[in-house]
Every structure is written in structure tokens, then in C-alpha cells.
C-alpha atoms as a PDB file:
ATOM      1  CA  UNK A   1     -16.382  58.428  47.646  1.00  0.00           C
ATOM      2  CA  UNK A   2     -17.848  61.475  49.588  1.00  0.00           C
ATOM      3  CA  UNK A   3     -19.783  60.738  52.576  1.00  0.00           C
ATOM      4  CA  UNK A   4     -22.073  63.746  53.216  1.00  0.00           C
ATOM      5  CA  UNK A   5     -23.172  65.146  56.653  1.00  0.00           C
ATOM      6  CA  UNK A   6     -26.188  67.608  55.378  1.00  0.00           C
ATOM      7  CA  UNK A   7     -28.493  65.952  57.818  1.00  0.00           C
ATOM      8  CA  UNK A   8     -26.691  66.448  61.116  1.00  0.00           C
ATOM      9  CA  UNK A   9     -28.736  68.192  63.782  1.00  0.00           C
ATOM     10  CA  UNK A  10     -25.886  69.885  65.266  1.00  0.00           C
ATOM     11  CA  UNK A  11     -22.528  71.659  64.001  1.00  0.00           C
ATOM     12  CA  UNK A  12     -20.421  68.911  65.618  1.00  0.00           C
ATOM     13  CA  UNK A  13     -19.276  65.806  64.158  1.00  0.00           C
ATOM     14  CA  UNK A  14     -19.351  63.156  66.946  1.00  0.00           C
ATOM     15  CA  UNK A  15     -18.176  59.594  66.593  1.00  0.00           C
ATOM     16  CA  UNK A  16     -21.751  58.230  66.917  1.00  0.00           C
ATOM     17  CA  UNK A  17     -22.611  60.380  63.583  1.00  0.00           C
ATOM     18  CA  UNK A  18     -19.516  58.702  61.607  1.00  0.00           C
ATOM     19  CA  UNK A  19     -20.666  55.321  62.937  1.00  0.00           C
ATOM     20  CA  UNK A  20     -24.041  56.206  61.346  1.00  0.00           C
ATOM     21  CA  UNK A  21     -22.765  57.824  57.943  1.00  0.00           C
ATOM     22  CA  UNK A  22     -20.754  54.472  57.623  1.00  0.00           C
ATOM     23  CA  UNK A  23     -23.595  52.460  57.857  1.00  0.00           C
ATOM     24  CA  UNK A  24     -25.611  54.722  55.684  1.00  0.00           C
ATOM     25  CA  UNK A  25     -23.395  55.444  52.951  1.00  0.00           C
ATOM     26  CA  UNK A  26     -20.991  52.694  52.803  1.00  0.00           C
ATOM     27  CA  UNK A  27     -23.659  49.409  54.335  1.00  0.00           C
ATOM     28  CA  UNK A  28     -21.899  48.320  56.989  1.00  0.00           C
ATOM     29  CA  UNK A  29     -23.852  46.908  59.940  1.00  0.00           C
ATOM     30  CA  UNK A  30     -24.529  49.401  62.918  1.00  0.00           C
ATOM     31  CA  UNK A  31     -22.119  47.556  64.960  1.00  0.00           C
ATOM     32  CA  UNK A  32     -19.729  47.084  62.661  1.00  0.00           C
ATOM     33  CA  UNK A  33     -19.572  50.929  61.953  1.00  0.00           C
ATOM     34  CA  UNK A  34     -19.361  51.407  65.412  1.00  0.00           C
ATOM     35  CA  UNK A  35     -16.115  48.988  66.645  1.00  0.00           C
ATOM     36  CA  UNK A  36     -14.768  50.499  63.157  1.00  0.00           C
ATOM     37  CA  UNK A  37     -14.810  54.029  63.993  1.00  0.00           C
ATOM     38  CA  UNK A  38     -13.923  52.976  68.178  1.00  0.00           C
ATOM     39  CA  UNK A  39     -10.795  51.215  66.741  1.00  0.00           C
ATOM     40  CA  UNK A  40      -9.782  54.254  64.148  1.00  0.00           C
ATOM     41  CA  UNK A  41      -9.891  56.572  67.349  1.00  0.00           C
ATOM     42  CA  UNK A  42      -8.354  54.027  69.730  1.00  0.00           C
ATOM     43  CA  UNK A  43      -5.164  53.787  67.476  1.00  0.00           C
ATOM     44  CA  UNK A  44      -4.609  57.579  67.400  1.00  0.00           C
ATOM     45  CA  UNK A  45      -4.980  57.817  70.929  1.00  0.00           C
ATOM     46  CA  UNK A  46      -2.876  55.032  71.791  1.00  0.00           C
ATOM     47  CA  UNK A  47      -0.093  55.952  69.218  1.00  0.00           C
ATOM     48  CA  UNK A  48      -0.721  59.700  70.378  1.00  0.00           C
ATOM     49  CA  UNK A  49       0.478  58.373  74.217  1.00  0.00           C
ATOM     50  CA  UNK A  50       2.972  56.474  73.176  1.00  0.00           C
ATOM     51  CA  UNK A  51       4.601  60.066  71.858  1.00  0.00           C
ATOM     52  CA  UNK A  52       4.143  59.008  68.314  1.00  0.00           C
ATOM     53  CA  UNK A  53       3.027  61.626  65.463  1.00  0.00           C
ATOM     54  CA  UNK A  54      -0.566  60.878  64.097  1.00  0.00           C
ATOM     55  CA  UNK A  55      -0.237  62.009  59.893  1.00  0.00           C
ATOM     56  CA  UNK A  56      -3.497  61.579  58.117  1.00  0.00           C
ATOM     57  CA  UNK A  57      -2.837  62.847  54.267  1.00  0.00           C
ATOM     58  CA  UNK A  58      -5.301  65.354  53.018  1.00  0.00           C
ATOM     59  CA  UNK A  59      -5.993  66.079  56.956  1.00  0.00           C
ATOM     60  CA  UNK A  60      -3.410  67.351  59.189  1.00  0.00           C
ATOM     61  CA  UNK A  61      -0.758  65.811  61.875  1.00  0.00           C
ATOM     62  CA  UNK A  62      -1.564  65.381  65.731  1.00  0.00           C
ATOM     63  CA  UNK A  63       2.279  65.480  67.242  1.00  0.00           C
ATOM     64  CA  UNK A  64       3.367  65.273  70.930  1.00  0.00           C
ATOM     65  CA  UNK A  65       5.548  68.233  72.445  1.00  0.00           C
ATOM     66  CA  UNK A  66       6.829  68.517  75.552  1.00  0.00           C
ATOM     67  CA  UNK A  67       6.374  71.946  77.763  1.00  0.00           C
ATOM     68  CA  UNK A  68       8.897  72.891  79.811  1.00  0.00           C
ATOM     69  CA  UNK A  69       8.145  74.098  83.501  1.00  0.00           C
ATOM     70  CA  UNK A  70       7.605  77.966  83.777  1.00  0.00           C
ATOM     71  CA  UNK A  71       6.897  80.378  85.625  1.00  0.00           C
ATOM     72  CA  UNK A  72       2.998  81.676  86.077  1.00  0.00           C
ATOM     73  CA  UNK A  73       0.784  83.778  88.178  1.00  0.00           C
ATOM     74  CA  UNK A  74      -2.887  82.989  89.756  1.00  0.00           C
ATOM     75  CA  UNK A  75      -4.627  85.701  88.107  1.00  0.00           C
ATOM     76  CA  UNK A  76      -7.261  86.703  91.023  1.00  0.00           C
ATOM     77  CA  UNK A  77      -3.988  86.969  93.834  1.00  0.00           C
ATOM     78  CA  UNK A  78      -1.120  87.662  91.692  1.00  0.00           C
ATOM     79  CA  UNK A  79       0.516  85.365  93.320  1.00  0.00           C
ATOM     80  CA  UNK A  80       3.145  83.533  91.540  1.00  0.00           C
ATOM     81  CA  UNK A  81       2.823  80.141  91.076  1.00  0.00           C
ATOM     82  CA  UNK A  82       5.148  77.380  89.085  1.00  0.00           C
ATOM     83  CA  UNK A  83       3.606  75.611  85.572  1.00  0.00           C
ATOM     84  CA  UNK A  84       4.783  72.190  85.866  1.00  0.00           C
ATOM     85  CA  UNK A  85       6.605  70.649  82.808  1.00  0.00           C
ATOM     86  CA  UNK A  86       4.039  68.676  80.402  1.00  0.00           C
ATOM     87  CA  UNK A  87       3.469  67.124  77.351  1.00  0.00           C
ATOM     88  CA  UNK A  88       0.519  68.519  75.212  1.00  0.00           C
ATOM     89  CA  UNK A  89      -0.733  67.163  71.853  1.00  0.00           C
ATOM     90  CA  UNK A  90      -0.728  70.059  69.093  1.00  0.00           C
ATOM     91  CA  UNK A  91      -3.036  69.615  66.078  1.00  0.00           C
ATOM     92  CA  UNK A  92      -1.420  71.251  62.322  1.00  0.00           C
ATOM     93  CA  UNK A  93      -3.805  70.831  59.422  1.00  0.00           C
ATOM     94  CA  UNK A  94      -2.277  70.171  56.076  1.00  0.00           C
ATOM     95  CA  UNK A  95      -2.394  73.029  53.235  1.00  0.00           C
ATOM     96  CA  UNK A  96      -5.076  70.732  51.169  1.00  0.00           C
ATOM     97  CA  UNK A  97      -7.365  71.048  54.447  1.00  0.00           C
ATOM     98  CA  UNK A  98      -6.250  74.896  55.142  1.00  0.00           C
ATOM     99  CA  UNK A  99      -7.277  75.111  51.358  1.00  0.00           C
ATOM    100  CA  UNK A 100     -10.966  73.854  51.582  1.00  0.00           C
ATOM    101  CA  UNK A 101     -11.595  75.809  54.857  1.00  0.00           C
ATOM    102  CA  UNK A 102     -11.178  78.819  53.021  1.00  0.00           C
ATOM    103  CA  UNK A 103     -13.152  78.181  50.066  1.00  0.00           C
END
């Protein structure tokens, strides 16, 4: 099944838009769509903070690294100033998605 997104008024695909191609294309009820899509995002995040990888197959993997503290400057003074250590979440997409981006 391919859902298609010809009709959206802007380049971005927002969770309201999936909420309304699932009840377009696939007949669920608005609301439905809605707590669906709300729930599919909730579980990445949640897993995501937990420090779990995210791997969607055909898509790409969301993974949790840790930063280590470094040093930095303020770039108007100069001045140095200390980067605090911190975990950041890194998106990879998989070759099959790399492939259809370029064509």
C-alpha cells in the first residue's frame, strides 16, 4: 500500500497530515488516526529516552550517543567557555532510503 502526499500545502510532513492520510487512504476514523499516529511517536520518544535505538526497516535508525564535555569558545568574546557532557539523538537512514532520495 502507498499512501500518497501530492496534496500537501506545504513541503513538511507534520503528524496532523499522517493522521489525515490515514483516515483518507486507509478509513480509519479521524480520531482514531490521530491517537494512532500520537502513540507511534510516543513510543519512539519514550524508547529514544530510555537510551534505546529506534530501527524502522526500509527507513533509518534514531540511536542515543553520549557527548563528552569539551572545550568551546563564545564566538562574539572569544572567551572560552566549557561544553557540558550530553546525550544527543543521531538520525542514520538506511541504504533503501539513501537509494530513493537519490532517484
Amino acid at each position: 500500500m502507498e499512501l500518497s502526499i501530492d496534496h500537501l500545502e506545504t513541503p513538511a510532513l507534520t503528524k496532523a497530515h499522517l493522521a489525515e492520510l490515514l483516515f483518507d487512504q486507509i478509513g480509519l476514523n479521524k480520531r482514531e488516526a490521530k491517537d494512532m499516529v500520537e502513540a507511534f511517536f510516543e513510543l519512539i520518544t519514550d524508547s529514544v529516552v530510555n537510551g534505546q535505538d529506534v530501527k524502522i526497516t526500509g527507513f533509518g535508525n534514531f540511536q542515543v550517543r553520549t557527548k563528552a564535555s569539551r572545550p568551546g569558545r563564545n564566538p562574539r568574546t572569544g572567551e572560552p567557555v566549557p561544553i557540558e557532557a550530553r546525550r544527543v539523538v543521531t538520525f542514520h537512514a538506511s541504504p533503501k532510503l539513501k537509494e530513493q532520495v537519490q532517484g
